[in-house]
Protein backbone atom coordinates (compact mmCIF):
# COMPACT_ATOMS: atom_id res chain seq x y z
CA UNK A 1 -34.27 -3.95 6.19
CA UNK A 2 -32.50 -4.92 2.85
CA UNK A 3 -29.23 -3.08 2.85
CA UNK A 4 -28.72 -2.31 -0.89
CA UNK A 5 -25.24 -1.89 -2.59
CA UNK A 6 -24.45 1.48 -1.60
CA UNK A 7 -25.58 1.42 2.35
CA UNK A 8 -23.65 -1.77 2.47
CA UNK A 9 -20.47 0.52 1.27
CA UNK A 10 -21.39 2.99 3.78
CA UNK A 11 -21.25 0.24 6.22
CA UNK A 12 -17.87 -0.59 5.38
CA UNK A 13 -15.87 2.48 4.38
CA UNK A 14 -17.59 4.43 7.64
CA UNK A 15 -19.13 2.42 10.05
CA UNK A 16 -22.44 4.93 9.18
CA UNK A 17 -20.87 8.21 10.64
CA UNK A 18 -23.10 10.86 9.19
CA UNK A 19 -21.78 13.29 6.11
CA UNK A 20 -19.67 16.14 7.23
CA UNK A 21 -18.90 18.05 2.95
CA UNK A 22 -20.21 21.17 3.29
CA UNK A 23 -19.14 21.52 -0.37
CA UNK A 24 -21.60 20.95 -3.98
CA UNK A 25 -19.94 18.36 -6.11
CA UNK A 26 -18.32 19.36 -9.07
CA UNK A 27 -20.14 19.16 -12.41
CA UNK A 28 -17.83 15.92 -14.22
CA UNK A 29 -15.02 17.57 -15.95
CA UNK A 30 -14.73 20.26 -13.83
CA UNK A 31 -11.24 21.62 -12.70
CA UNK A 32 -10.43 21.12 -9.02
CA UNK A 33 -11.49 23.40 -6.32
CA UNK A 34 -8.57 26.28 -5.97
CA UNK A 35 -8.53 26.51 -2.30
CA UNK A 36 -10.49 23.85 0.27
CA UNK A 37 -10.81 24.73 4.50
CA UNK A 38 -11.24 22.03 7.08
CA UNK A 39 -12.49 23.47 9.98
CA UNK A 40 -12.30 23.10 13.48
CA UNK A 41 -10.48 19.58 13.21
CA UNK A 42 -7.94 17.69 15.32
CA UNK A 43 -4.99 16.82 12.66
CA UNK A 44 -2.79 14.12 13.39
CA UNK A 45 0.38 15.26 11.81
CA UNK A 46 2.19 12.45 11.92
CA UNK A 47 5.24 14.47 13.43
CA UNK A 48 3.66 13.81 16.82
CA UNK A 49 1.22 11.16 18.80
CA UNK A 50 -0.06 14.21 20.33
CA UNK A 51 -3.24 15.55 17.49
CA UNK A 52 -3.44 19.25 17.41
CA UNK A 53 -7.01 20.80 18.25
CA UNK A 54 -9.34 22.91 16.82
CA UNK A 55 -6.83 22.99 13.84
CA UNK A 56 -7.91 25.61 10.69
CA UNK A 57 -6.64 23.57 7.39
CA UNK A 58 -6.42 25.68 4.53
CA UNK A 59 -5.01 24.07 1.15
CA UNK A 60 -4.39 25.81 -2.06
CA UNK A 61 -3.61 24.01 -5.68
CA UNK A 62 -3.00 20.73 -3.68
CA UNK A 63 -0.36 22.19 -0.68
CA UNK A 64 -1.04 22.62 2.82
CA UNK A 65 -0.53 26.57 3.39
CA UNK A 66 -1.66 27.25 6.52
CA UNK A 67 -2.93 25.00 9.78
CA UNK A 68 -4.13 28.31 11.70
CA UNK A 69 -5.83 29.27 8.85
CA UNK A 70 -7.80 32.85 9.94
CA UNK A 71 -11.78 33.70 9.75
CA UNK A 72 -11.15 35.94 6.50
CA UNK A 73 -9.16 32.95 4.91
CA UNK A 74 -11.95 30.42 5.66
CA UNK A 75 -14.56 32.33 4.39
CA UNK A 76 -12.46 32.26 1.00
CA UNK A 77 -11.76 28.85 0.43
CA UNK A 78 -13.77 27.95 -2.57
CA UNK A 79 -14.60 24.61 -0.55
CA UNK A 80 -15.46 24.21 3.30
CA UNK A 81 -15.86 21.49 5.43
CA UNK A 82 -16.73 21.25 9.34
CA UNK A 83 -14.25 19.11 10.34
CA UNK A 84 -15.80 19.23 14.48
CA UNK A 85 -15.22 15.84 16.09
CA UNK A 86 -13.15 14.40 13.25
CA UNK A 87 -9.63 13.44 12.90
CA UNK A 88 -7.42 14.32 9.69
CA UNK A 89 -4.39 12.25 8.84
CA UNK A 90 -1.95 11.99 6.14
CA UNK A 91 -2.70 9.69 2.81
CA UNK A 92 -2.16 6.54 3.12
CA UNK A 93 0.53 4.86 0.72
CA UNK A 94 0.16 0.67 -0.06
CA UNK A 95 4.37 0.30 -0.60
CA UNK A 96 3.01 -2.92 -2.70
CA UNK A 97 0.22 -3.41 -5.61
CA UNK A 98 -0.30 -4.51 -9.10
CA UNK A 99 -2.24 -2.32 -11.05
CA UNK A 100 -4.09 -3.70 -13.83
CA UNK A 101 -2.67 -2.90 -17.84
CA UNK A 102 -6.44 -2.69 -18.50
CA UNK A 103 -7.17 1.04 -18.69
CA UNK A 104 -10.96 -0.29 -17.85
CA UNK A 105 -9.80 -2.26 -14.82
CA UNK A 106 -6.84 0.21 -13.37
CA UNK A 107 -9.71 2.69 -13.25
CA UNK A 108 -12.11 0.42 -11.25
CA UNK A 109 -8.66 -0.20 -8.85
CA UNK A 110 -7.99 3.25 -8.32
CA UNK A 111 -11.49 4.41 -7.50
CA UNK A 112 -11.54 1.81 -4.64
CA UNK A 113 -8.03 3.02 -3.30
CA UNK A 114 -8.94 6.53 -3.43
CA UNK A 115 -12.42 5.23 -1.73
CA UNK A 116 -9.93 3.88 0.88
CA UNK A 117 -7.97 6.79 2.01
CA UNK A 118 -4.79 5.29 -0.17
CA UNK A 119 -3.54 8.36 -1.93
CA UNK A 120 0.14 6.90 -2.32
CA UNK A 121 1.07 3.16 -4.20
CA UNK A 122 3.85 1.17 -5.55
CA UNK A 123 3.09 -0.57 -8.46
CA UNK A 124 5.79 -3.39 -8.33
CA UNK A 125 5.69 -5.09 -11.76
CA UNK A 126 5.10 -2.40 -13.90
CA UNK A 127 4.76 -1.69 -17.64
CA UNK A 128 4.38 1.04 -20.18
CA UNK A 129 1.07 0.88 -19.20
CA UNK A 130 1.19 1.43 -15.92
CA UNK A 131 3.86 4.34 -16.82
CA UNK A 132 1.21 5.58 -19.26
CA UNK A 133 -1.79 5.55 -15.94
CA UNK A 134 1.04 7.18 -13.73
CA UNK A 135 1.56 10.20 -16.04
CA UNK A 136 -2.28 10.49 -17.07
CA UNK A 137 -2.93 10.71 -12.97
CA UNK A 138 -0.79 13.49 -12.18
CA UNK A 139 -1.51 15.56 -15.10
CA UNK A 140 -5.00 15.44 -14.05
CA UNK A 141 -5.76 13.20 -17.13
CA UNK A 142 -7.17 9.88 -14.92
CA UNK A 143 -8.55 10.03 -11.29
CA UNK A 144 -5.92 7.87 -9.08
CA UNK A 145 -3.56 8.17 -6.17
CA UNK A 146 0.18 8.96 -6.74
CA UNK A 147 2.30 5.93 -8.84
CA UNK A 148 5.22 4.99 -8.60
CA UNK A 149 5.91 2.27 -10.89
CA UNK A 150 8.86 -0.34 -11.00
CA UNK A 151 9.93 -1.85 -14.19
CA UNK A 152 9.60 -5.42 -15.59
CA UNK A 153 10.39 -7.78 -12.71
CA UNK A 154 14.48 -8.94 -13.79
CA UNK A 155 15.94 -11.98 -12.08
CA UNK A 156 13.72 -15.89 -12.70
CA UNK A 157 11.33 -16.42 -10.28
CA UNK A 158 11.51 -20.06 -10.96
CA UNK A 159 15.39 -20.43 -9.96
CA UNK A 160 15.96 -22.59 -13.16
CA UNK A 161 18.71 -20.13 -14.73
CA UNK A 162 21.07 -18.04 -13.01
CA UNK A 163 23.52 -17.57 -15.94
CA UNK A 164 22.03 -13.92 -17.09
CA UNK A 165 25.61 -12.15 -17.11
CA UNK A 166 26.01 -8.97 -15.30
CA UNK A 167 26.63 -6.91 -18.45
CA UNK A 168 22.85 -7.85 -19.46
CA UNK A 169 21.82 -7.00 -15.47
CA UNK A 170 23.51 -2.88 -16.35
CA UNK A 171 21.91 -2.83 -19.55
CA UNK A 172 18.94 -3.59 -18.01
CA UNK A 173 19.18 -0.98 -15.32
CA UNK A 174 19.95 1.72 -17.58
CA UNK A 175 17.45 0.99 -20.26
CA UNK A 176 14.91 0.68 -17.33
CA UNK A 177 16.33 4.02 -15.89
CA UNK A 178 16.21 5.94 -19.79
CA UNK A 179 12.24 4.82 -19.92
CA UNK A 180 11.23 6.43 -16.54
CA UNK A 181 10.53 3.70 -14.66
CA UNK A 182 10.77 4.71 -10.45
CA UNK A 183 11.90 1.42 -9.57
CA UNK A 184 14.17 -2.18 -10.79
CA UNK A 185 12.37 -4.70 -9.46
CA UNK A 186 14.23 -8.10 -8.71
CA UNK A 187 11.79 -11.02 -8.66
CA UNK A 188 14.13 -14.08 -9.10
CA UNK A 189 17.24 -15.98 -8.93
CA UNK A 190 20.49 -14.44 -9.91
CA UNK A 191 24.20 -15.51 -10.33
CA UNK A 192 26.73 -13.72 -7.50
CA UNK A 193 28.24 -11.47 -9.66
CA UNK A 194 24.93 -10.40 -11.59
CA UNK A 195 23.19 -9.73 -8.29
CA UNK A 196 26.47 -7.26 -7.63
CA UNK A 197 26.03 -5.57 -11.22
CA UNK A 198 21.82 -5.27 -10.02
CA UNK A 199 22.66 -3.34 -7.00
CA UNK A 200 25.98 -1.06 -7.77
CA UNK A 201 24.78 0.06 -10.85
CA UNK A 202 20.84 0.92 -9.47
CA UNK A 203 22.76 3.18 -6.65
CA UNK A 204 25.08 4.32 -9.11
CA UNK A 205 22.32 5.70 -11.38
CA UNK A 206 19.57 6.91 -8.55
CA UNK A 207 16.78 4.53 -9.16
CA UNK A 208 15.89 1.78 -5.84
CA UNK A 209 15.99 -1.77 -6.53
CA UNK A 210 13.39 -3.35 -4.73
CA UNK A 211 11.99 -6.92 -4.43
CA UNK A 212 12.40 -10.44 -3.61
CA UNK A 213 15.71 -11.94 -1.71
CA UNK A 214 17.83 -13.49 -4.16
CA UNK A 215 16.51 -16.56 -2.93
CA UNK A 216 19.70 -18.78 -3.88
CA UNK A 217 21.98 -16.90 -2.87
CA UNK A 218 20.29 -16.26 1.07
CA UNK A 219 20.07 -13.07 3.15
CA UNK A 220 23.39 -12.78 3.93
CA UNK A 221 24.29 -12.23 -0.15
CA UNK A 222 21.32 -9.61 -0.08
CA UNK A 223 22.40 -7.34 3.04
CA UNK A 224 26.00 -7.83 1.95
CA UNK A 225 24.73 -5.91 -0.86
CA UNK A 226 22.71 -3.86 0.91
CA UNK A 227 19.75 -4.23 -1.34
CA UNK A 228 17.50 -1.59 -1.21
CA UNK A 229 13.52 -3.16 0.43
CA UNK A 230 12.54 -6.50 0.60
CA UNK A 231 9.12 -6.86 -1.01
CA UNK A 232 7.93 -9.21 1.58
CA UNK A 233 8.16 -10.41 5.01
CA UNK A 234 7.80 -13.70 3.84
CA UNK A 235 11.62 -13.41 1.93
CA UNK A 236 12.96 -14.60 5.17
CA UNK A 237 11.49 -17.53 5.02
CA UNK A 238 12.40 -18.38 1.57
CA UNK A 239 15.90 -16.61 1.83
CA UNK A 240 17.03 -17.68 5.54
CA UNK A 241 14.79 -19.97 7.27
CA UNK A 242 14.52 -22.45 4.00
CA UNK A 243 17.94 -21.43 2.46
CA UNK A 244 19.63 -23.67 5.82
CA UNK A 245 19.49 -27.01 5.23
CA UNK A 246 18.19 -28.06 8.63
CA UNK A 247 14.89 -26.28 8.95
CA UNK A 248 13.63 -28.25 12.02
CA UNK A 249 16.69 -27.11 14.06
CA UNK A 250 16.73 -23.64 12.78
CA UNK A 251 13.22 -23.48 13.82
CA UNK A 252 13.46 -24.66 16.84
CA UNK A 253 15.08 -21.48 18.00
CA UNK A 254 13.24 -18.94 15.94
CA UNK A 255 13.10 -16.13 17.99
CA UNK A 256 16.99 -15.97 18.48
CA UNK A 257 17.15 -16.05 14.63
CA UNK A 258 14.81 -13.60 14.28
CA UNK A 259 16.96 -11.17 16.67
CA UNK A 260 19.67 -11.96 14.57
CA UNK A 261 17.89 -11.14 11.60
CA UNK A 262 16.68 -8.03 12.43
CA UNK A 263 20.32 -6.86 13.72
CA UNK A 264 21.86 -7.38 9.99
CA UNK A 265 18.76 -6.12 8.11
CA UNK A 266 19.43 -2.73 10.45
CA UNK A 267 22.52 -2.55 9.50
CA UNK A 268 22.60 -3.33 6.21
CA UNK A 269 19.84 -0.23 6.40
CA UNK A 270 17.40 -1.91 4.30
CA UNK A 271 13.68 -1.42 3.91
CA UNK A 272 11.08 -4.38 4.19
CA UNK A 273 7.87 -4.13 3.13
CA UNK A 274 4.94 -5.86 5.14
CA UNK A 275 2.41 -7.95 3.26
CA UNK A 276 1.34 -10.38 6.31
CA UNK A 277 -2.82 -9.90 5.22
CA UNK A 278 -2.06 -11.42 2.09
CA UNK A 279 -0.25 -14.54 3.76
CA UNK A 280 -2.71 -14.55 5.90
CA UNK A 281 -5.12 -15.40 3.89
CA UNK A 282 -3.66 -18.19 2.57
CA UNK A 283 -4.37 -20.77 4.98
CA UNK A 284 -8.23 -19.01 5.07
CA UNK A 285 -8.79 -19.50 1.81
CA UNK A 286 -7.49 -23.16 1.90
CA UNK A 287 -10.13 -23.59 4.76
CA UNK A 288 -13.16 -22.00 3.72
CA UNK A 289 -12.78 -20.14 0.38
CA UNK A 290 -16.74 -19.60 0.32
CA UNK A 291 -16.35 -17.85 3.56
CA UNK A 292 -13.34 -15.69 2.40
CA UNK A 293 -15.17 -14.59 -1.14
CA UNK A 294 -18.23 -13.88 0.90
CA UNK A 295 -16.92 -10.76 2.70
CA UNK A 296 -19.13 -7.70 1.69
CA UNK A 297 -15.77 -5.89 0.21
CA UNK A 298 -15.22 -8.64 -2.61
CA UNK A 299 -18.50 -7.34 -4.39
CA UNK A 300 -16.46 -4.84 -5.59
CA UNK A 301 -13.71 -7.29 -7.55
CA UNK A 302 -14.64 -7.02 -11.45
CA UNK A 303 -14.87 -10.66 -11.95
CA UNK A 304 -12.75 -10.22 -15.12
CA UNK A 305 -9.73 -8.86 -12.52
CA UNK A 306 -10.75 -11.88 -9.87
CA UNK A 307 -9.83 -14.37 -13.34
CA UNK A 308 -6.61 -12.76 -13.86
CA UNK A 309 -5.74 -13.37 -10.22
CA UNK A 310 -7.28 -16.56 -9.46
CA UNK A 311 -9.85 -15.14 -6.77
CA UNK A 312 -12.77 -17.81 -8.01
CA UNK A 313 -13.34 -21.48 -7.61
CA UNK A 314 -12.30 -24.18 -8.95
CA UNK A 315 -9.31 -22.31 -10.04
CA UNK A 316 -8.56 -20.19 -6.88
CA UNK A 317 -4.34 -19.68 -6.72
CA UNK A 318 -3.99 -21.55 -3.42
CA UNK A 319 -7.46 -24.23 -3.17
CA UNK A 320 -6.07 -25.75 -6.70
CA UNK A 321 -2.33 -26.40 -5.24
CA UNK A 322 -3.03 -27.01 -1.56
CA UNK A 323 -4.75 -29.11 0.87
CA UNK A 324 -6.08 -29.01 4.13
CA UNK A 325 -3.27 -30.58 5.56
CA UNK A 326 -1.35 -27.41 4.47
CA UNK A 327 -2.87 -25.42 6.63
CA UNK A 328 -1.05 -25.79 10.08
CA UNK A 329 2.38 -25.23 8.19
CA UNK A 330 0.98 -22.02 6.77
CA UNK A 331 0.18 -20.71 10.02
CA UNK A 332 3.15 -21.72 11.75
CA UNK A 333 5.15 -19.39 8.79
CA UNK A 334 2.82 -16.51 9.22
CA UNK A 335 3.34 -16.63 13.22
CA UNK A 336 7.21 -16.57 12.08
CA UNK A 337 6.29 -13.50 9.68
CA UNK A 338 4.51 -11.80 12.34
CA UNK A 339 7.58 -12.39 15.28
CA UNK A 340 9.87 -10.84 12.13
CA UNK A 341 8.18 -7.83 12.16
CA UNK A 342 7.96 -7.07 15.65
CA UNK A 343 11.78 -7.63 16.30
CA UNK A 344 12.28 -5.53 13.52
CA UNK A 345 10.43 -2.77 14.36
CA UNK A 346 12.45 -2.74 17.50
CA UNK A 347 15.80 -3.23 15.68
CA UNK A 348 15.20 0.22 13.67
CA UNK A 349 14.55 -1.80 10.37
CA UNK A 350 12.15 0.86 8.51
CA UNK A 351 8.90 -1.13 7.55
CA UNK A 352 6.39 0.23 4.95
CA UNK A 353 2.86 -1.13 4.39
CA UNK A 354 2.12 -3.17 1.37
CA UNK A 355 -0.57 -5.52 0.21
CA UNK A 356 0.25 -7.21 -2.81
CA UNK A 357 -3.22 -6.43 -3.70
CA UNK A 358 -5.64 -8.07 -5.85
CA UNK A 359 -3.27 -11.43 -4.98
CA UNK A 360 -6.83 -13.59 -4.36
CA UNK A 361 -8.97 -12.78 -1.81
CA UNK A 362 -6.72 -9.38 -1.42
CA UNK A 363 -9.16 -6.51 -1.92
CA UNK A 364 -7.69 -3.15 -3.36
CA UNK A 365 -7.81 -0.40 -1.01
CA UNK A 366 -9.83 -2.24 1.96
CA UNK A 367 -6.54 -4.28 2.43
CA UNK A 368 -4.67 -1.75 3.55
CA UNK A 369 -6.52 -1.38 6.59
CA UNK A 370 -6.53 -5.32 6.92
CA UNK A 371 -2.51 -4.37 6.95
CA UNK A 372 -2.53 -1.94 9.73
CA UNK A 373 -4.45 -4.22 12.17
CA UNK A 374 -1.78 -6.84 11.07
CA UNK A 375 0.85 -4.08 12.48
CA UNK A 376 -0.76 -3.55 15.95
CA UNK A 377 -1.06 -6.90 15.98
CA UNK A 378 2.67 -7.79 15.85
CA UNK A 379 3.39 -5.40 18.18
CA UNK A 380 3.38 -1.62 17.08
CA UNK A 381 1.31 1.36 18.69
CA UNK A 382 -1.42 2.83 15.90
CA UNK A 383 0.84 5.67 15.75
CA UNK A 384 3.75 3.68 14.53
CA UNK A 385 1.61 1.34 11.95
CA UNK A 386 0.47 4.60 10.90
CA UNK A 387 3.69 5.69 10.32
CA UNK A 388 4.23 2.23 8.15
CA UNK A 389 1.89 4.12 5.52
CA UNK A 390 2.87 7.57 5.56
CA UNK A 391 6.04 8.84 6.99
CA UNK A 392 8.20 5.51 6.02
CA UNK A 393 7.19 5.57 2.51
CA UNK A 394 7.71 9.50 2.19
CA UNK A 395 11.22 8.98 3.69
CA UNK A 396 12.16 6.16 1.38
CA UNK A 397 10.66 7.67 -1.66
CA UNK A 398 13.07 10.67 -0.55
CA UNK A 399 9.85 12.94 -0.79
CA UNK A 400 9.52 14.04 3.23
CA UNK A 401 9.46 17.61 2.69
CA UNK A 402 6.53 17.28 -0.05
CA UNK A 403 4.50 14.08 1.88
CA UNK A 404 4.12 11.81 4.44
CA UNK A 405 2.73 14.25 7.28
CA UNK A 406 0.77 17.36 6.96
CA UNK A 407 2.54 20.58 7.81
CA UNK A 408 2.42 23.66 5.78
CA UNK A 409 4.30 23.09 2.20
CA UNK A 410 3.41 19.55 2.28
CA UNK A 411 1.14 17.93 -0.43
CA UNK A 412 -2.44 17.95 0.42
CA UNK A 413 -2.86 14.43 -0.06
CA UNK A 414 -5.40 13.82 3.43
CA UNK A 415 -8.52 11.78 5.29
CA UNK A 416 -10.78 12.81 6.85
CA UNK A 417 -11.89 10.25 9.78
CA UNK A 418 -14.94 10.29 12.15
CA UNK A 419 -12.54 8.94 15.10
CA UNK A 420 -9.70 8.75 16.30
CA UNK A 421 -6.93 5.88 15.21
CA UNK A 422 -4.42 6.34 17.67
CA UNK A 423 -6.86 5.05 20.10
CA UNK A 424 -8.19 1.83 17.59
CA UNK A 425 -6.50 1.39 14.27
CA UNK A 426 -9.17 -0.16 12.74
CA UNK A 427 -11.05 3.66 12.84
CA UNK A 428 -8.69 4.73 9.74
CA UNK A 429 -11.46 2.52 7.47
CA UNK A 430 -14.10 5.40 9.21
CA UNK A 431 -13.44 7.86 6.17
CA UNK A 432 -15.53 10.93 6.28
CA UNK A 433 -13.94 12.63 2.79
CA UNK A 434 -10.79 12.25 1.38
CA UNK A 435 -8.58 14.90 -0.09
CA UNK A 436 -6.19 13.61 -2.98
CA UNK A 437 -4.30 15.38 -5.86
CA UNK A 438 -6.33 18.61 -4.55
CA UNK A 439 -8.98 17.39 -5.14
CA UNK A 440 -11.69 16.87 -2.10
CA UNK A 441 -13.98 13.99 -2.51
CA UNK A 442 -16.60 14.00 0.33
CA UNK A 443 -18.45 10.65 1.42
CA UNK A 444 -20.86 11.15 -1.28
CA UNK A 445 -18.55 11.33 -4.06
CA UNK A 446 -16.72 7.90 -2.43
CA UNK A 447 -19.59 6.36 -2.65
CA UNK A 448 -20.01 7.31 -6.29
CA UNK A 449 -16.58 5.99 -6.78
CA UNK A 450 -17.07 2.12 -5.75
CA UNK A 451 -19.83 -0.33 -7.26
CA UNK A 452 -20.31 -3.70 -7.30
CA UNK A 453 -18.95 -5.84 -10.55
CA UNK A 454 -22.70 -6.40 -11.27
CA UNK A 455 -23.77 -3.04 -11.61
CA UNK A 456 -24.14 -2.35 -15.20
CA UNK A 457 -24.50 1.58 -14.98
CA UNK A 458 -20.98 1.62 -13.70
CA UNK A 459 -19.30 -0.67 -16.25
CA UNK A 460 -21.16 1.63 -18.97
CA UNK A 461 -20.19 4.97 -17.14
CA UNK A 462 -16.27 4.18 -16.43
């Protein structure tokens, strides 16, 4: 059988698990549903391992009102869907993505993250246009998950200047602050004293600074600062393992360092966002890009965003500056990345799930799924990469009574799955509907939302 475009999506968003929407779709245009009823479903809250059963989910104007919800309710709800054998958990937030400043291409990015369950991302690099996408998404304007958007990236990423003065650093800050940006982001060196500035005056005036390490000044100068999250794992490398000048000895004991690591970053009560898929994939790529661009998911990469991002050959970001011989070093530093995140897990460090997405080969939406399985992985239960996606980005965003974990007054931002995750991570990619700025978008509809870069009717229609 020739598995066209759409059964191939099936295929991958849910493993072929039947439709469960008992709902008609909505003509295009039309206002959401008032009131939606899941029925008979387990619910992972996400307060607990332990799913409630049989659970009646009633949502009105995008909030969870009622769990328990009673026969007359049900009948009410303008939408209903048997939820019997299926598992609802929270939205799913990617703590780190680039959205496109193409309002043709950020469309095509969000359609395959709502497509994905993500209902929650942090656009680290932002713009006015990405402000512009935010706002148009929550006043109903654009379909998209929740932004929240950093500003232009301050710091230089190439380490060649380090004499921007701190004064420049606040005015910065607060001119970032006055246009409504969620985030500073730090992606760069800095001198001592305007690293100081970056971080007193961002806690002074409310708004996180996330990012890179200041990678010449180490991870001591960072936690001594107590910087807010650490964009990457791979920081540590760059910031600690590479900042010492005798790398073979330091890594010759890199689990004590690690330990050691994790310890400060506790204390220093910063937050450290994943991204091991995308280093993953480094070392893949440099082995057999034709095998990495041939995954089914990749269809779905407008080649004009795969350019901007060097996906293709012969200018792919990591074939056209490294060669095979690379390849062992790169996995010896993602086996360091992955040891880094379990002892820091165990330390108490508060890790949130981020991509880095569409980095090459890094697929929007699919990859955060990749991310989870890179989670279990290193060492945490389902429940607690779950938690990497919903509850830890909630808590940092300082939104936990509003999202994160579904209890009554909490944003309806849900999936529906066919299976359990607790019991296999990878079942969160087995997406029966997904429910997302209260709005409920059954299988069908998903499908609708994803098509591959070659399909004409879809570049004409969006």
């Amino acid at each position: 059988m020739r598995l066209t475009p759409t059964l191939r999506f099936i295929i991958l968003l849910s493993g072929l698990t039947g439709a469960v929407a008992t709902m008609q779709r909505p003509a295009p245009g039309s206002a959401a549903p008032r009131s939606i009823a899941i029925q008979n479903v387990y619910v992972i809250t996400m307060t607990s391992a332990t799913p409630l059963l049989s659970a009646n989910v009633l949502v009105r104007n995008g909030q969870i009102v009622s769990l328990n919800a009673n026969a007359e309710e049900l009948r009410s709800a303008t939408v209903r869907v048997d939820g019997a054998g299926s598992f609802l958990i929270p939205g799913l937030t990617d703590a780190h993505v680039h959205l496109p400043t193409s309002p043709a291409l950020s469309r095509r990015v969000c359609d395959l993250l709502i497509a994905n369950g993500i209902t929650t991302v942090f656009e680290l690099g932002g713009s006015p246009a990405q402000l512009k996408l935010r706002d148009d998404i929550r006043t109903g304007k654009v379909r998209g998950p929740r932004i929240y958007v950093s500003g232009p990236p301050l710091g230089d990423p190439h380490g060649l200047d380090t004499t921007t003065s701190p004064d420049y650093i606040e005015r910065e800050v607060l001119a970032q602050k006055r246009a409504g940006y969620d985030f500073i982001k730090l992606h760069g060196d800095l001198s001592r004293a305007a690293y100081r500035r970056l971080n007193s005056v961002a806690r002074q005036n409310l708004i996180r600074l996330v990012g890179h390490a200041p990678r010449n000044l180490g991870v001591q100068a960072m936690l001594d600062e107590r910087q807010e999250a650490v964009a990457h794992i791979e920081e540590y490398l760059y910031a600690y393992f590479y900042f010492r000048k005798n790398i073979r000895s330091l890594l010759s004991d890199v689990d004590t360092q690690t330990r050691l690591l994790a310890t400060r970053t506790a204390r220093a009560g910063t937050t450290v966002i994943s991204t091991l898929e995308v280093f993953r994939g480094i070392p893949q790529q440099i082995s057999n890009l034709d095998r990495v661009l041939s995954r089914q998911e990749v269809q779905y990469i407008p080649k004009s965003l795969g350019d901007l991002w060097g996906w293709w050959p012969p200018h792919n970001s990591y074939t056209s500056r490294f060669g095979r011989d690379t390849i062992p070093w790169f996995e010896r530093q993602y086996r360091i990345m992955m040891g880094i995140v379990s002892a820091f897990h165990d330390a108490g460090v508060p890790l949130l799930a981020g991509t880095d997405t569409p980095t090459a080969a890094v697929v929007p939406g699919f990859s955060l799924h990749d991310e989870l399985r890179q989670m279990v992985i290193a060492g945490l239960s389902p429940y607690e990469a779950l938690k990497t996606a919903t509850v830890n980005p909630a808590t940092f965003m300082q939104t936990s009574s509003e999202a994160g974990t579904i209890e009554v007054g909490r944003r309806a931002d849900m999936i529906l799955l066919s299976a359990n995750p607790l019991e296999d991570i990878n079942r969160t990619r087995q997406i029966k509907g997904v429910l997302v700025n209260g709005e409920w978008y059954s299988k069908e509809r998903l499908m609708q939302l994803v098509r591959p870069r070659q399909d004409a009717a879809y570049e004409a229609n969006h």
